[in-house]
Protein backbone atom coordinates (compact mmCIF):
# COMPACT_ATOMS: atom_id res chain seq x y z
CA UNK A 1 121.58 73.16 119.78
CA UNK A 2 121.37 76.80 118.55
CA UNK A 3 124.02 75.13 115.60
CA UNK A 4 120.90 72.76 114.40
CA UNK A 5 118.29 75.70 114.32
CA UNK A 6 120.15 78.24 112.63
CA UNK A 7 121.07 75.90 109.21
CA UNK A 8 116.89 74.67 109.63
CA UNK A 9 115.42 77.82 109.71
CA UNK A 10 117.82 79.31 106.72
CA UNK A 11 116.62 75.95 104.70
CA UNK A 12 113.04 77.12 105.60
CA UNK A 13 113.85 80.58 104.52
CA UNK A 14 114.86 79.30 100.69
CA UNK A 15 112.29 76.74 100.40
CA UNK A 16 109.51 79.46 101.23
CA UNK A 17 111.20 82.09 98.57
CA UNK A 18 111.40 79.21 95.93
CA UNK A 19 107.38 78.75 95.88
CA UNK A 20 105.54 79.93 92.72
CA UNK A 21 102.32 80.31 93.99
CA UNK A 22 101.68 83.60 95.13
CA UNK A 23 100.37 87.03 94.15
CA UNK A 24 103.04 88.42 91.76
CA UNK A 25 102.68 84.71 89.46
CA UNK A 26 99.20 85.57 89.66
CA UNK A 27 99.34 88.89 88.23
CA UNK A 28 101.84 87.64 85.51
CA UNK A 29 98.76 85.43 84.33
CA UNK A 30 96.72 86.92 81.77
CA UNK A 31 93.78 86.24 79.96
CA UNK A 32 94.31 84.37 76.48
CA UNK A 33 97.54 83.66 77.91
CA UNK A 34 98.29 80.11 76.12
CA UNK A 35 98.75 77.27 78.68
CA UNK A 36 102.48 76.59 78.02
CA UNK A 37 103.39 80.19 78.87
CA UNK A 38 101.12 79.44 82.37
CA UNK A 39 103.42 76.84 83.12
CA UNK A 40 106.46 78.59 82.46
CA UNK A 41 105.73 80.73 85.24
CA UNK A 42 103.80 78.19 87.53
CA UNK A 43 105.60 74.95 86.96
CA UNK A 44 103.62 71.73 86.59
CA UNK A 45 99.95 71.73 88.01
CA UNK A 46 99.30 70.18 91.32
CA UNK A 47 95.78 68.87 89.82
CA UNK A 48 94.32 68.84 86.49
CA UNK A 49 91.13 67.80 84.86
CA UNK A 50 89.94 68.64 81.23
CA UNK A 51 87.37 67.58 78.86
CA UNK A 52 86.94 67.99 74.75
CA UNK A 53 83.87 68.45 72.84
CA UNK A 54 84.01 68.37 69.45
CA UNK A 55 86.47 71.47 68.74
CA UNK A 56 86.07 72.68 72.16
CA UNK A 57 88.94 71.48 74.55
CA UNK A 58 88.27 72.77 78.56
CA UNK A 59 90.89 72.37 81.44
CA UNK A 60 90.89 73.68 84.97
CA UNK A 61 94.68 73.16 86.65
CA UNK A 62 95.18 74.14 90.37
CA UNK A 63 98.69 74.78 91.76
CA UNK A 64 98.81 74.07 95.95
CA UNK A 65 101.56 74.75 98.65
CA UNK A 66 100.80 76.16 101.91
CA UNK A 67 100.93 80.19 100.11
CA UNK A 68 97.60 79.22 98.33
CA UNK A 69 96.00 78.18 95.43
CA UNK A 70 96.11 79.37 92.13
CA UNK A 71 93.07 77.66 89.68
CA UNK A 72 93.41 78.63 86.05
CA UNK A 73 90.67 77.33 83.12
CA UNK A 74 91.89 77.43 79.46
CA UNK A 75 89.59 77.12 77.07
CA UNK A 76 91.41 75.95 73.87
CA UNK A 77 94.30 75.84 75.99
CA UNK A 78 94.34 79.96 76.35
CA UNK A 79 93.08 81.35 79.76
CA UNK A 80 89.87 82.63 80.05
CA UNK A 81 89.68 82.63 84.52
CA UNK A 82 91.76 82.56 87.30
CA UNK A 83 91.65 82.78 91.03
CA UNK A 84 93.89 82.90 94.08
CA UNK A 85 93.74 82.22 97.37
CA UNK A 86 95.62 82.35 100.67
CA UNK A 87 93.79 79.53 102.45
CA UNK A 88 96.17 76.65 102.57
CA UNK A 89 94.63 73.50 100.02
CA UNK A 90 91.84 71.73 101.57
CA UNK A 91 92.21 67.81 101.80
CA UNK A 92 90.18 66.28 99.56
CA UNK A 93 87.27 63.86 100.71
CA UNK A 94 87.04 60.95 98.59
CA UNK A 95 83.99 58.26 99.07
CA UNK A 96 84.27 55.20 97.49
C-alpha cells in the first residue's frame, strides 16, 4: 500500500508546483502590459469575454485552478486591472 501513496502524493507534489496562478504571476503582471506578454506568463485563459466599440476593444480573461483566480481587463489589448484571489473558482449558475 505505502508503494501506491508515495508515487500519488509525489504526482500531487509536481502538478501543484506546475500551476500558474498564484501570487508571484500576479506580480509579474503589469499595467499596459500587452495581452500576449499576459499569456506568456499565464497560459491560455480559463474564461474570456470581450466587446469592441468603434476603436475601443475591452476584454476581461480569468485564469482558475484550486490556488485562485487571477481576472485581468485589457483595454486595447494592454492591461489596465487585475485581481487575485485565493478562494477556489465558484461554479457558475446558469438559468436557461
Amino acid at each position: 500500500m505505502r508503494h501506491r501513496i508515495l508515487p500519488a502524493l509525489a504526482l500531487a507534489c509536481v502538478l501543484v508546483s506546475c500551476s500558474r496562478i498564484h501570487q508571484k504571476n500576479f506580480e509579474r503582471i503589469k499595467n499596459d502590459m500587452a495581452e500576449s506578454e499576459v499569456l506568456a506568463i499565464l497560459g491560455e485563459p480559463s474564461d474570456s469575454e470581450s466587446f469592441m466599440l468603434g476603436s475601443l476593444s475591452a476584454a476581461t480573461s480569468t485564469w482558475s485552478d484550486e490556488n485562485g483566480t487571477i481576472t485581468v481587463q485589457f483595454v486595447n489589448g494592454k492591461v489596465k486591472l487585475k485581481l487575485f484571489s485565493k478562494e477556489p473558482p465558484q461554479e457558475k449558475n446558469r438559468e436557461r
